[in-house]
Protein backbone atom coordinates (compact mmCIF):
# COMPACT_ATOMS: atom_id res chain seq x y z
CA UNK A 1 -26.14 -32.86 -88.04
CA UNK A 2 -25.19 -35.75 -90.26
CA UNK A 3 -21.29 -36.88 -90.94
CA UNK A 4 -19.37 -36.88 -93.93
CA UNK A 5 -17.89 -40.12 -94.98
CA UNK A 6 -15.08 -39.60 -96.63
CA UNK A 7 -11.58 -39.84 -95.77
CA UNK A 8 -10.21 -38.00 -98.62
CA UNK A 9 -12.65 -35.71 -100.60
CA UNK A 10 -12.27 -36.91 -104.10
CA UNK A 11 -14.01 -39.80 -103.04
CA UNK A 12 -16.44 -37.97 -101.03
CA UNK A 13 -20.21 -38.74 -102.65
CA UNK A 14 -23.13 -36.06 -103.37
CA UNK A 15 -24.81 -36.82 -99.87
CA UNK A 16 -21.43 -36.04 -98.46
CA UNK A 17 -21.15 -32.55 -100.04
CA UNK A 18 -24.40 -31.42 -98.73
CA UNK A 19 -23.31 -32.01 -95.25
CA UNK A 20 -20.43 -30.10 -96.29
CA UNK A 21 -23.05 -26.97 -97.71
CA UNK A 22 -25.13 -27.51 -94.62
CA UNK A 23 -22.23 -27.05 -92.12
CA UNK A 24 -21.21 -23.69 -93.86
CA UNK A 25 -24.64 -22.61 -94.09
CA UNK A 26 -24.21 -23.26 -90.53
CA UNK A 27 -20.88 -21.18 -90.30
CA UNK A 28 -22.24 -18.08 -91.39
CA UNK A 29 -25.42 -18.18 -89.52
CA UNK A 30 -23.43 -18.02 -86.77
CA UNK A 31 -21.02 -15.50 -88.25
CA UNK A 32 -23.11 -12.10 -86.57
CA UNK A 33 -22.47 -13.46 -83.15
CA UNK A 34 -19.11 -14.93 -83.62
CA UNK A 35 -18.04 -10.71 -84.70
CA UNK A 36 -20.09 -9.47 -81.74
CA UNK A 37 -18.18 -11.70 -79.32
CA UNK A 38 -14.96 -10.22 -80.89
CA UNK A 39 -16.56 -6.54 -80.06
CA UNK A 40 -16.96 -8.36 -76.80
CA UNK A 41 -13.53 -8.83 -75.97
CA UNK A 42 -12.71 -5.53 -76.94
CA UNK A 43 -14.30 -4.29 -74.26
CA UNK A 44 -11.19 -5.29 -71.78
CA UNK A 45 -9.00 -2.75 -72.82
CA UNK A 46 -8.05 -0.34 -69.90
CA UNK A 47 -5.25 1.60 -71.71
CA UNK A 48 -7.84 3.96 -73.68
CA UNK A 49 -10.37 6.81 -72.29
CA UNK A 50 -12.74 4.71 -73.63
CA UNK A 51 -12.39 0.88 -74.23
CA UNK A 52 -12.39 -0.04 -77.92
CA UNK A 53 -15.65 -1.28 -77.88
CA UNK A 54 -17.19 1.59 -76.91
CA UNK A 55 -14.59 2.94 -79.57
CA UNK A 56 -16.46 1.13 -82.22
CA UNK A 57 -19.52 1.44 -81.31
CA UNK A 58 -19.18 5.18 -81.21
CA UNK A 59 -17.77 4.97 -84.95
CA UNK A 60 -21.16 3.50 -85.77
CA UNK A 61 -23.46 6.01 -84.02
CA UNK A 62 -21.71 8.96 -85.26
CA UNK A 63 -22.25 7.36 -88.43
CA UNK A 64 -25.83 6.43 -87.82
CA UNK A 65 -26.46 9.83 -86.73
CA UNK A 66 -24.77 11.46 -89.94
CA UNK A 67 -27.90 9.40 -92.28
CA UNK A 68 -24.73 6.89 -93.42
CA UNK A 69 -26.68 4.11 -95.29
CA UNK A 70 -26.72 0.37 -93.17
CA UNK A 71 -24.03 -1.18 -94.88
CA UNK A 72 -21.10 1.75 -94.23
CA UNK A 73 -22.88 2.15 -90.16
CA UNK A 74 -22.09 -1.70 -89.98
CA UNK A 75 -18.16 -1.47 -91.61
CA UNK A 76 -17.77 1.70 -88.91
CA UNK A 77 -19.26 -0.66 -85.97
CA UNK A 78 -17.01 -3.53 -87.30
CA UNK A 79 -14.13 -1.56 -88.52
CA UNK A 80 -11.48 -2.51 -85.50
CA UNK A 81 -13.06 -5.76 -84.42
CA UNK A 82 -10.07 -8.11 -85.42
CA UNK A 83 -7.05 -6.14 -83.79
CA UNK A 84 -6.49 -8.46 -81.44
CA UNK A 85 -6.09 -10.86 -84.39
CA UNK A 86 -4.31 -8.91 -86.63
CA UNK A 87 -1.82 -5.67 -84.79
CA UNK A 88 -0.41 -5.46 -88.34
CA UNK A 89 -2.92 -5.78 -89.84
CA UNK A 90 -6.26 -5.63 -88.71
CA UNK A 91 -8.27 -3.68 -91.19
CA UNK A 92 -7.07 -5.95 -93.98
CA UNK A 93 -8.38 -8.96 -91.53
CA UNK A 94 -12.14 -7.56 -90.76
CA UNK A 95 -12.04 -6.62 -94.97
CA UNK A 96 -11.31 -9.90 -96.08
CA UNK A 97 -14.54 -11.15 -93.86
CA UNK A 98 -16.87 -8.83 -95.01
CA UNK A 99 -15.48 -8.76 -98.35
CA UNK A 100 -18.00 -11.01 -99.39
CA UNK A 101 -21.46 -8.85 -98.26
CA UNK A 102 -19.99 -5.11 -98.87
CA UNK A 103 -19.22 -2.95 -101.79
CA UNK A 104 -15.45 -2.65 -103.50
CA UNK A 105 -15.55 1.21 -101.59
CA UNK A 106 -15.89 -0.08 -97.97
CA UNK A 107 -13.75 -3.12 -98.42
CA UNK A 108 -11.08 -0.97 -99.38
CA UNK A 109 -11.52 1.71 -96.68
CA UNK A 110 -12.04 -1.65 -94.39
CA UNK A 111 -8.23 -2.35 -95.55
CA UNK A 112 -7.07 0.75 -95.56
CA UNK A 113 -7.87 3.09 -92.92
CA UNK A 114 -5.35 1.86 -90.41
CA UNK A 115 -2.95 3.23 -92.77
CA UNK A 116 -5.12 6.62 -93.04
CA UNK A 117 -5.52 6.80 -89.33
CA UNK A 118 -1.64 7.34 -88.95
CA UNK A 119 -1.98 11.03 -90.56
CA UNK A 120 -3.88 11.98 -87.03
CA UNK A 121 -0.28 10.63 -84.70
CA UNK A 122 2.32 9.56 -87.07
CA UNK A 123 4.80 12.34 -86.20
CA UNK A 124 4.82 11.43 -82.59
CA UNK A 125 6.13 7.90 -84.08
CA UNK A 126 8.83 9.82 -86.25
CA UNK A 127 6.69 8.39 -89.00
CA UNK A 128 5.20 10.26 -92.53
CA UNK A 129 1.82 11.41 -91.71
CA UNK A 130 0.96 11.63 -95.69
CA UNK A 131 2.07 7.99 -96.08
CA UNK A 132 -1.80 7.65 -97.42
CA UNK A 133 -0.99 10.00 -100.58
CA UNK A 134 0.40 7.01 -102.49
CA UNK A 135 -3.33 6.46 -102.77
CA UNK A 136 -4.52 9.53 -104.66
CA UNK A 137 -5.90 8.07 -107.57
CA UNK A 138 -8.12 5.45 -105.50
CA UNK A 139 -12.18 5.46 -105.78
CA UNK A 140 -12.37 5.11 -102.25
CA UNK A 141 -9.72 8.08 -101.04
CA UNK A 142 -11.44 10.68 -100.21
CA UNK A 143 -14.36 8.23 -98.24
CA UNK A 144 -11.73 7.07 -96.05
CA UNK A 145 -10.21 10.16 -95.58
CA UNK A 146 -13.80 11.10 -94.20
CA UNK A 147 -14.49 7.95 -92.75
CA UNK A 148 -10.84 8.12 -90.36
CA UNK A 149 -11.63 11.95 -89.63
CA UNK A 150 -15.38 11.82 -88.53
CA UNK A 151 -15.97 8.74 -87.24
CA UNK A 152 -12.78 6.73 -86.50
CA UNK A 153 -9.98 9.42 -84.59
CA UNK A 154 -12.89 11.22 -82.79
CA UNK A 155 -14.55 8.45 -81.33
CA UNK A 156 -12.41 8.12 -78.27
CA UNK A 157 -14.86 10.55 -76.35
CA UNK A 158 -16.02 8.96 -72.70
CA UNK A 159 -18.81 12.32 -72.46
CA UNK A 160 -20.49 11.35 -75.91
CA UNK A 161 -23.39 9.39 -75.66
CA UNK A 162 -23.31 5.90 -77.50
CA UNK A 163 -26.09 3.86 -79.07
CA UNK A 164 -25.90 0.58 -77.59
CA UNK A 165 -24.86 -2.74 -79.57
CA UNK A 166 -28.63 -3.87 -79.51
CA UNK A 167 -29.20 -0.62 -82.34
CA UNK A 168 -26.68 -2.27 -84.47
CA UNK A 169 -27.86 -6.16 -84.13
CA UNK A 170 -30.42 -6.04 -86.79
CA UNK A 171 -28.24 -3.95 -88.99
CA UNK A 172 -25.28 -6.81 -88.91
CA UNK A 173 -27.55 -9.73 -89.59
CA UNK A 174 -29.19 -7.60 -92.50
CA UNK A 175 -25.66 -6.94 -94.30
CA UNK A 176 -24.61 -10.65 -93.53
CA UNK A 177 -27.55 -12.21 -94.58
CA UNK A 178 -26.57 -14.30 -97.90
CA UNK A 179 -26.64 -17.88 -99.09
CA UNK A 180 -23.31 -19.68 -98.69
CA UNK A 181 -22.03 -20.68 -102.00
CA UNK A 182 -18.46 -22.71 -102.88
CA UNK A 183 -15.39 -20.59 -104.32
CA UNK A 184 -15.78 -20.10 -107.63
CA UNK A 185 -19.75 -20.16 -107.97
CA UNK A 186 -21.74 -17.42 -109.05
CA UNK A 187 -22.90 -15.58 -105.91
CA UNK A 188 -26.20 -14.00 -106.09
CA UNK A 189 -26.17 -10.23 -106.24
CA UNK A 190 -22.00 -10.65 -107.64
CA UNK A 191 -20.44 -9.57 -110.58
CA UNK A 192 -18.45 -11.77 -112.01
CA UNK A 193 -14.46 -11.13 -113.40
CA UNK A 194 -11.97 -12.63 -115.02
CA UNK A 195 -9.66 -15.28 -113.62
CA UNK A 196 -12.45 -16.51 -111.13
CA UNK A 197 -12.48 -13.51 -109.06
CA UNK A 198 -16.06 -12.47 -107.82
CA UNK A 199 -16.72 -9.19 -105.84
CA UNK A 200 -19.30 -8.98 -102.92
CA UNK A 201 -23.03 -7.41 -103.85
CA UNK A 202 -22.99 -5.01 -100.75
CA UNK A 203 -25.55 -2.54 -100.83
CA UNK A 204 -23.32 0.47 -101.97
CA UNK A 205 -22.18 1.84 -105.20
CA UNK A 206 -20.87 -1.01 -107.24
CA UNK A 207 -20.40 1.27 -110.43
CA UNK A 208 -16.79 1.39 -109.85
CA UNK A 209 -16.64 -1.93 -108.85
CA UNK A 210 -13.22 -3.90 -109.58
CA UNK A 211 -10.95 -6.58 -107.69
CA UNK A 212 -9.21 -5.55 -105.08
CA UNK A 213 -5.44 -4.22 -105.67
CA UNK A 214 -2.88 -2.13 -104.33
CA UNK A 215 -3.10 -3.08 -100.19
CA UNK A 216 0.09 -2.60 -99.31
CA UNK A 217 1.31 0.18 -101.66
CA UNK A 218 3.16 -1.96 -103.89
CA UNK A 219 2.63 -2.31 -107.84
CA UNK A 220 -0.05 -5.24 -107.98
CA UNK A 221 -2.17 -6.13 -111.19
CA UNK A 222 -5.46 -4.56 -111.41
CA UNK A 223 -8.42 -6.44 -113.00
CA UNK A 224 -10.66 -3.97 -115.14
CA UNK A 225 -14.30 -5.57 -115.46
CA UNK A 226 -14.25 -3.93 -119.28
CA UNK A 227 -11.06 -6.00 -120.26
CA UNK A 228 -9.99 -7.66 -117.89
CA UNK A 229 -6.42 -7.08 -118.59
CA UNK A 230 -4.32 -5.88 -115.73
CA UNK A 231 -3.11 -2.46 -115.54
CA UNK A 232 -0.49 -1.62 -112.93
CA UNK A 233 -1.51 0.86 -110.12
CA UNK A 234 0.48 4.10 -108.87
CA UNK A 235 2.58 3.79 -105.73
């Protein structure tokens, strides 16, 4: 691949940029394999019945085997690939990734459900197990709700019987198959909103569509596509 030139960008010429476009382009073509290798290293763990890998990948078959559509079997084979990046905050890591190919329902259960997962053990911890009511009036509630109790806390069985990572392959590179395009361009299959925020055109529902708000519990503006004005969301 060719160089860039420049030493500071705003001297950088048009050749120069589309090195810059090409090595992106280059980025996320390499982005499938770069998660899979972080699936990979999952598979060292020692401390579960099951290593989280397998953990993951059992998230997705259960899904696959429940008719979920592509997009939600690859958030549930995906959904714990980054704790070893983030142990706060892991969900909110793999969700910002994705955020760009998946609807405004599984980013936020992406974000959320390691939150939702503490109703299943948070009184061991001395911890509210309901901490995820704050939520309520969320789109995406009662999907994570499901998605934690059917494919996330029982997926830590060594006698079930996973598909194997070659099932899900074709699935990731489908999902993550999109042009690269700089912040603040239109992206193809996006809906715009105000401010410069653009959502990702995942193949679910994007009816309810908005930017994302409200991922830590605290009172953050919430961009309505209608008006755009923000409204403050329920703790």
């Amino acid at each position: 691949m060719e160089k860039m030139h420049f030493t500071r960008m705003d001297q950088g010429t048009d050749e120069d940029f589309q090195i810059l476009k090409q090595v992106h382009e280059h980025t996320l073509k390499e982005l499938p394999d770069r998660l899979f290798g972080l699936l990979s290293d999952l598979g060292k763990d020692t401390a579960y019945n099951i290593t989280r890998r397998d953990h993951c990948l059992q998230s997705a078959t259960r899904a696959l085997r429940d008719g979920k559509d592509e997009e939600y079997v690859v958030v549930a084979l995906l959904h714990d690939a980054c704790e070893t990046l983030g142990p706060f905050n892991h969900g909110e890591v793999i969700a910002a990734i994705l955020r760009p190919f998946i609807s405004r329902d599984n980013y936020w259960m992406l974000a959320q459900h390691g939150l939702f997962q503490t109703y299943f053990y948070a009184a061991h911890l001395g911890l509210d197990p309901n901490a995820r009511d704050k939520f309520r009036s969320d789109p995406a509630y009662e999907q994570t709700i499901e998605f934690c109790a059917k494919y996330d806390e029982v997926s830590f069985d060594p006698a079930y019987k996973n598909e194997p990572l070659s099932t899900f392959e074709p699935m990731v590179r489908r999902v993550l198959s999109k042009d690269w395009t700089p912040p603040g361009a239109r992206r193809r299959g996006t809906r715009r909103l105000g401010l410069g925020l653009s959502l990702g055109g995942g193949q679910g529902d994007h009816r309810r569509q908005r930017a994302i708000c409200d991922l830590d519990g605290g009172r953050r503006p919430l961009l309505h596509e209608e008006d755009q004005s923000p409204m403050a969301t329920g703790g």
